[in-house]
N, C-alpha and C. Protein backbone atom coordinates (compact mmCIF):
# COMPACT_ATOMS: atom_id res chain seq x y z
N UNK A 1 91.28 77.78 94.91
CA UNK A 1 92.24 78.74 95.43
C UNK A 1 92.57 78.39 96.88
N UNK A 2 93.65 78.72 97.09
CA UNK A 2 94.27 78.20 98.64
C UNK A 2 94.75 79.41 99.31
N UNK A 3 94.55 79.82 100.41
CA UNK A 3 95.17 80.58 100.94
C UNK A 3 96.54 80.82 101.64
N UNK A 4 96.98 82.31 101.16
CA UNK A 4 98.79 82.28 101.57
C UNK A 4 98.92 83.21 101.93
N UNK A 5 100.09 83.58 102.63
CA UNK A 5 100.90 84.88 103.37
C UNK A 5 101.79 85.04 102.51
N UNK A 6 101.89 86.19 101.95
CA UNK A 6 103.69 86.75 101.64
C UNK A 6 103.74 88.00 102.69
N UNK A 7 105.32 88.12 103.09
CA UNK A 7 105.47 89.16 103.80
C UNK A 7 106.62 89.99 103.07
N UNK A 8 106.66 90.64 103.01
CA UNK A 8 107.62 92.18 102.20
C UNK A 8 107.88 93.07 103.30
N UNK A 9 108.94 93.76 102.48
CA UNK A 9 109.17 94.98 103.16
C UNK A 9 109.68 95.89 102.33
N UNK A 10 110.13 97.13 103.16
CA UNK A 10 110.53 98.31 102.47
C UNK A 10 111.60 98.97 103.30
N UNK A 11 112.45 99.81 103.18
CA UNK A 11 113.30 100.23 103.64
C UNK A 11 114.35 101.18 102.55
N UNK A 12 114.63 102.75 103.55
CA UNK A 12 114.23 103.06 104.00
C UNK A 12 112.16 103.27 104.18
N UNK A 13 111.55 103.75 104.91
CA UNK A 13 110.06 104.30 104.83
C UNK A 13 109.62 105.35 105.36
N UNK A 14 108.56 106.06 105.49
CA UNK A 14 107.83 106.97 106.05
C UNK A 14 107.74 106.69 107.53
N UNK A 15 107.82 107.51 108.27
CA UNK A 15 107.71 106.85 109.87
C UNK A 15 106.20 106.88 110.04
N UNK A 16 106.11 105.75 111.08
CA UNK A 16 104.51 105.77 111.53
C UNK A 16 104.73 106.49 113.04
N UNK A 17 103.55 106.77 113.27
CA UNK A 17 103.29 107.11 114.74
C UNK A 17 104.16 107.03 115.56
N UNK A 18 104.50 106.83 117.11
CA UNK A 18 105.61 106.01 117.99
C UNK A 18 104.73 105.30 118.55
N UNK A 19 103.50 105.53 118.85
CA UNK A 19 102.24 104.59 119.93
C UNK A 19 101.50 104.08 118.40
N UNK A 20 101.52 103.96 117.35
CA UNK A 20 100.78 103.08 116.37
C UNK A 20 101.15 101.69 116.40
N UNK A 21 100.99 100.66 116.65
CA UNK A 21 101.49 99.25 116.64
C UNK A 21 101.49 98.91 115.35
N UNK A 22 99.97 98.92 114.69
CA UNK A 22 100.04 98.39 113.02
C UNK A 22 99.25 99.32 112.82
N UNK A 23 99.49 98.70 111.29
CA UNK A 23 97.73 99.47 110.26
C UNK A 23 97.30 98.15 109.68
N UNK A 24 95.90 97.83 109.35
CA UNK A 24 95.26 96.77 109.33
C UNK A 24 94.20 97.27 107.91
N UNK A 25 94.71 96.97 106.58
CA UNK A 25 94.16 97.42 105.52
C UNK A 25 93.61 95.88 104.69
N UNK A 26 91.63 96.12 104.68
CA UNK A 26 91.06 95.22 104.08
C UNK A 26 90.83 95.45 102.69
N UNK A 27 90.79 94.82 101.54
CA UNK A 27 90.63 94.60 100.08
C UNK A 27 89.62 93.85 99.68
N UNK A 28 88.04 93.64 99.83
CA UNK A 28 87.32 92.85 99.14
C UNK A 28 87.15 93.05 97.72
N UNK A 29 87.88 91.89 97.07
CA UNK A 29 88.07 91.61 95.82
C UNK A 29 87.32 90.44 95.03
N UNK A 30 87.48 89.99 93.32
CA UNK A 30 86.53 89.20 93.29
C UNK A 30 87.07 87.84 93.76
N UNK A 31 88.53 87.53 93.95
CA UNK A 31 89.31 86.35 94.31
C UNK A 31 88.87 86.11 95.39
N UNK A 32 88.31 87.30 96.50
CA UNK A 32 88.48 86.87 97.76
C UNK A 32 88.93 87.82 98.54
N UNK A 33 89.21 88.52 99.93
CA UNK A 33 89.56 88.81 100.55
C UNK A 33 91.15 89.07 100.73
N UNK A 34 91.57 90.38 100.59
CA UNK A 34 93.05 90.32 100.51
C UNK A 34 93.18 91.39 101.89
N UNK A 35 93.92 90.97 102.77
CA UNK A 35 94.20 91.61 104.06
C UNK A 35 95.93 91.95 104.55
N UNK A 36 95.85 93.30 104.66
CA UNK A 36 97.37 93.81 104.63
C UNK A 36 97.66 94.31 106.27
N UNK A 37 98.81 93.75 106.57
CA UNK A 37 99.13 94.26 108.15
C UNK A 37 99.98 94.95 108.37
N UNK A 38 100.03 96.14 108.41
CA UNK A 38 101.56 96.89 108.20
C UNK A 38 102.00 96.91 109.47
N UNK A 39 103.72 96.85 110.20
CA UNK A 39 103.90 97.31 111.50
C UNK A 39 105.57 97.67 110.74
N UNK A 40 105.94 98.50 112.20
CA UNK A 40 107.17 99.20 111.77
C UNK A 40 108.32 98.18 112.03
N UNK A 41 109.58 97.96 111.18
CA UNK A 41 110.97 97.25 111.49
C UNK A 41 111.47 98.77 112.10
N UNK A 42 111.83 98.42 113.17
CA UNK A 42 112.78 99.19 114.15
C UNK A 42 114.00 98.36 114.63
N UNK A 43 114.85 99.11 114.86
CA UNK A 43 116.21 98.81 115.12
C UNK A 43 116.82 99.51 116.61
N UNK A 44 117.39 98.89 116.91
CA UNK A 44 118.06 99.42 118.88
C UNK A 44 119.58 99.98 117.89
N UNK A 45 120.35 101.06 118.68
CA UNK A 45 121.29 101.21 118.28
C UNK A 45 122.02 101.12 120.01
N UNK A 46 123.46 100.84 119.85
CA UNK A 46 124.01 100.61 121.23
C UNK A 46 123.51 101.51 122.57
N UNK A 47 123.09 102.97 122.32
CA UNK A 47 122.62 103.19 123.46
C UNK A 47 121.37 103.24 123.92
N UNK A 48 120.56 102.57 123.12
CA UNK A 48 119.54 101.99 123.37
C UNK A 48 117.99 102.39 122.86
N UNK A 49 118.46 103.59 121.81
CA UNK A 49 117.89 104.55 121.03
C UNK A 49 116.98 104.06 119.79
N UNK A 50 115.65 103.51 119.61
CA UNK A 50 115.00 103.07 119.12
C UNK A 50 114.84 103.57 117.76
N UNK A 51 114.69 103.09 116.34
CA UNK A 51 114.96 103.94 115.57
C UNK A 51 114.03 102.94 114.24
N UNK A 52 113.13 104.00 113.64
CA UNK A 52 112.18 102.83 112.41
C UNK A 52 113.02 103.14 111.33
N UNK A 53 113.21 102.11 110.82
CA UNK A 53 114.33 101.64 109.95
C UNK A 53 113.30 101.29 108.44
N UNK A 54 111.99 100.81 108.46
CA UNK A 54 111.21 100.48 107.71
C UNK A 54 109.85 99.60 107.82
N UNK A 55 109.41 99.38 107.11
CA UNK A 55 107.83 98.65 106.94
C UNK A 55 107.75 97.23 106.49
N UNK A 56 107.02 96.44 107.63
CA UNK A 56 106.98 95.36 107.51
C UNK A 56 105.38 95.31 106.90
N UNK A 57 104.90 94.21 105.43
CA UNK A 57 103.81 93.85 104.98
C UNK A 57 103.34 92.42 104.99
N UNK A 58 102.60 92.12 106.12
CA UNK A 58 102.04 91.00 106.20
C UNK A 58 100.66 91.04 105.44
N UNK A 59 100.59 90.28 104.19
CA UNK A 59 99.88 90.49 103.22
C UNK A 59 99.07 88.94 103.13
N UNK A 60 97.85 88.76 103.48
CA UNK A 60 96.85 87.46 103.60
C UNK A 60 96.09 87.16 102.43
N UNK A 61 95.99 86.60 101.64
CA UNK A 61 94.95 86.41 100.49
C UNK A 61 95.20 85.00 99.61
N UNK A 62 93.94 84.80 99.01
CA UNK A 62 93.83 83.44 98.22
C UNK A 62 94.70 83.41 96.93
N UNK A 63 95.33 82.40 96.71
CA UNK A 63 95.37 82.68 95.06
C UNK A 63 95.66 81.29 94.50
N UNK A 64 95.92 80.66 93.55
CA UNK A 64 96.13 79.48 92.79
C UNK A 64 97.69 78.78 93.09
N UNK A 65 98.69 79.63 93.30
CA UNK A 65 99.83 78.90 93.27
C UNK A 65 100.92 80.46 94.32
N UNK A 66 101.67 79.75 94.66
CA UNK A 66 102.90 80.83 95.02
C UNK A 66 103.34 81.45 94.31
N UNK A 67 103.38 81.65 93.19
CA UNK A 67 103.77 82.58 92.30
C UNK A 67 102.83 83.49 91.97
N UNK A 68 101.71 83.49 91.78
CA UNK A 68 100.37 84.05 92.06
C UNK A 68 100.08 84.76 93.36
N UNK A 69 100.34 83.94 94.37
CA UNK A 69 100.05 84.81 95.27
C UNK A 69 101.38 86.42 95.47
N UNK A 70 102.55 85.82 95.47
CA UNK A 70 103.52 86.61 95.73
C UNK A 70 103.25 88.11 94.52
N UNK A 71 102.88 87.82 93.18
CA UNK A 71 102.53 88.72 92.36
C UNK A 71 101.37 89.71 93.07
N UNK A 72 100.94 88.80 93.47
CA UNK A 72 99.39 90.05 93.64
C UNK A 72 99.61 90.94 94.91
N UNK A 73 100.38 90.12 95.64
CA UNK A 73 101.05 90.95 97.32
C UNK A 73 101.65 92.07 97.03
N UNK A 74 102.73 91.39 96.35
CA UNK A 74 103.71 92.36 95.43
C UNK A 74 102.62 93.87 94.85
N UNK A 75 101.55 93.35 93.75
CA UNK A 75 101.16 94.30 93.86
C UNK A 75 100.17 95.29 94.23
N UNK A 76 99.92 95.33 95.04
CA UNK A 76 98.85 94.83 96.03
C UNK A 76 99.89 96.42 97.25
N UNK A 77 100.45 95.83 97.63
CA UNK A 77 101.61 96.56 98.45
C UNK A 77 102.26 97.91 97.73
N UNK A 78 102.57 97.44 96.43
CA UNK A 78 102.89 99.18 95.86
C UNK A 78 102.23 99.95 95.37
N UNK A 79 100.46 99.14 95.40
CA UNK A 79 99.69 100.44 95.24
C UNK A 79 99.11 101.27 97.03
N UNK A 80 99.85 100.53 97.73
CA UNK A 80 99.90 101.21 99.15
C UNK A 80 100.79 101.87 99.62
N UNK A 81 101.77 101.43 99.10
CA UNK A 81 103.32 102.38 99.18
C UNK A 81 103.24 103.75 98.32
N UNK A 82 102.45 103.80 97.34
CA UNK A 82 102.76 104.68 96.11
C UNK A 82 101.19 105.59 96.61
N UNK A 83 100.11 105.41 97.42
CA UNK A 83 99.27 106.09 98.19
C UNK A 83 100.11 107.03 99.39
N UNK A 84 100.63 105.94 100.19
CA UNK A 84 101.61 106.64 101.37
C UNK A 84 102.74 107.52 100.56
N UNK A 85 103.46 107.37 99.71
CA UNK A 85 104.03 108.39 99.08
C UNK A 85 103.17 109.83 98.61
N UNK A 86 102.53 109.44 98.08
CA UNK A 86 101.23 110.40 97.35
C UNK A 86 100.83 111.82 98.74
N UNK A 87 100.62 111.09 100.21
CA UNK A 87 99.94 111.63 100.90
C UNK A 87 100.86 111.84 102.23
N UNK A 88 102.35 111.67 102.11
CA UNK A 88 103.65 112.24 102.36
C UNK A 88 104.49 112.86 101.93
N UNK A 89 104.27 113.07 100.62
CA UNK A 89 105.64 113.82 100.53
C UNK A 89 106.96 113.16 99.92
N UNK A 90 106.87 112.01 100.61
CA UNK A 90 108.32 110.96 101.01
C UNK A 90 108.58 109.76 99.72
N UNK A 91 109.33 109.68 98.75
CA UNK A 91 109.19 108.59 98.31
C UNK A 91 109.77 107.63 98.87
N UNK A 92 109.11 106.24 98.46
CA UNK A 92 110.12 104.77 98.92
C UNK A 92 110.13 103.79 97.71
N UNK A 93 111.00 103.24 97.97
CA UNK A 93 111.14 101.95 96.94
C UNK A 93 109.79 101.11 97.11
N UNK A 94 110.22 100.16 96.11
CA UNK A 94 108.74 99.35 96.31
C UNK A 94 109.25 98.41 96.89
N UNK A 95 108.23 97.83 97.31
CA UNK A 95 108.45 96.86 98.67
C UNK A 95 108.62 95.45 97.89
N UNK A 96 110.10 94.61 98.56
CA UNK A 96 110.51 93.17 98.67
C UNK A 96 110.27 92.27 99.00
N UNK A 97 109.63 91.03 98.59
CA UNK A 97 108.87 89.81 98.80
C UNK A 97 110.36 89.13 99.67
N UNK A 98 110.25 89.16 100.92
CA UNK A 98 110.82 87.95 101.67
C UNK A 98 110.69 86.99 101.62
N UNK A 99 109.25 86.19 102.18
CA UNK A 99 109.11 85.17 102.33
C UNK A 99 107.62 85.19 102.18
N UNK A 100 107.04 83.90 101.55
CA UNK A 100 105.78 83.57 100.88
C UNK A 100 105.21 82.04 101.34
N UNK A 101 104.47 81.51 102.18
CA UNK A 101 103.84 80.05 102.38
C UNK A 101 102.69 79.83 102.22
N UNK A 102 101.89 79.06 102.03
CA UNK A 102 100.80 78.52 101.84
C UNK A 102 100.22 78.03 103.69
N UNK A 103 99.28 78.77 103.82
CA UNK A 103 98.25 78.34 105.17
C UNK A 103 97.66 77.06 105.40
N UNK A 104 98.59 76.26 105.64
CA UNK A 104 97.90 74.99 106.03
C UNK A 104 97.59 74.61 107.89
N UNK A 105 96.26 73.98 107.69
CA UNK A 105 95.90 73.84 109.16
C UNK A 105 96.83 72.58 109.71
N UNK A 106 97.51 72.61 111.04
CA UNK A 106 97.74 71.09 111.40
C UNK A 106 98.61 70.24 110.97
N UNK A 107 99.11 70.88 109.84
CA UNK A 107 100.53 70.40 109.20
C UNK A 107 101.87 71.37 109.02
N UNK A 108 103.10 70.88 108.88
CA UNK A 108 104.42 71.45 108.65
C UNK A 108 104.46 71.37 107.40
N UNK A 109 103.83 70.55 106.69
CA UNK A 109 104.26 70.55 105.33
C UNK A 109 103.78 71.78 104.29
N UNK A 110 104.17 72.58 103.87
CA UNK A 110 103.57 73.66 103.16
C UNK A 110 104.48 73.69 101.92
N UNK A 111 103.58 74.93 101.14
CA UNK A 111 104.59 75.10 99.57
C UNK A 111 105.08 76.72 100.76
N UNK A 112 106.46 76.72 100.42
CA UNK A 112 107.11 77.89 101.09
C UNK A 112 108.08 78.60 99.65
N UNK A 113 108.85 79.70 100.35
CA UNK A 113 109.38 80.66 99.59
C UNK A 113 110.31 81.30 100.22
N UNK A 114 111.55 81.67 100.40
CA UNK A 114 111.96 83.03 101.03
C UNK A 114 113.19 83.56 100.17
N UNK A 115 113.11 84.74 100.01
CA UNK A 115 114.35 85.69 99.02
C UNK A 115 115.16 85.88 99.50
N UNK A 116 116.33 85.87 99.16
CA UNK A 116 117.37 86.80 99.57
C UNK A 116 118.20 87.82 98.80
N UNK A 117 118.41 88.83 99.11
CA UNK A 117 118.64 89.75 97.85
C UNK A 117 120.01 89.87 98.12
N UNK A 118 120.92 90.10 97.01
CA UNK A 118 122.31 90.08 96.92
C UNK A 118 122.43 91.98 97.10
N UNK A 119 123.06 92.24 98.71
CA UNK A 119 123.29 93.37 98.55
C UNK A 119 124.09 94.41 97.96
N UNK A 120 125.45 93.93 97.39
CA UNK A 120 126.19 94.08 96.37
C UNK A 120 125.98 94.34 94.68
């Protein structure tokens, strides 16, 4: 098993704090260690009015291939979204695999990934 990042998001979301930077959620599993970093996507509007727009998931863990890993992030993430719903009130969509790479030390060369969703 090799270790990879996928990062997701969600939008709209639940607001966090205004002084919370992240949330830092550990998973010891039998694969291995799965580590989730949540921080808020915020947006400036012209007068300069700060505004959380949604949830960024930096999601760390081992798995066999990129497609593997992105699955388990994937779900992995909406049983955290569907908790934060549970214990808000608020529903959200489930969260979108952006972009997915493989952790290599010392090299550029990696297996990579990134989505783009047709907003139309």
């Amino acid at each position: 098993m090799k270790p990879f990042v996928v990062i997701l998001s969600v939008r709209p979301a639940v607001r966090m704090p205004r002084h919370l930077g992240y949330i830092e959620l550990k998973f010891p599993e039998p694969e291995g260690l799965k580590k989730v970093i949540i921080t808020k996507i915020e947006e400036k509007d012209e007068f300069g009015t700060v505004a959380q727009t949604g949830l960024l998931f930096r999601v760390f863990l081992d798995a066999n291939g990129l497609k593997e890993a992105i699955n388990s992030a994937k779900s992995l993430c909406d049983g955290v979204v569907s908790f934060m719903t549970l214990i808000t009130g608020r529903g959200m969509d489930i969260p979108r695999e952006e972009l997915a790479y493989k952790l290599t030390a010392f090299t550029q060369e990696r297996d990579f990934l990134q989505v783009f969703y047709d907003i139309h």
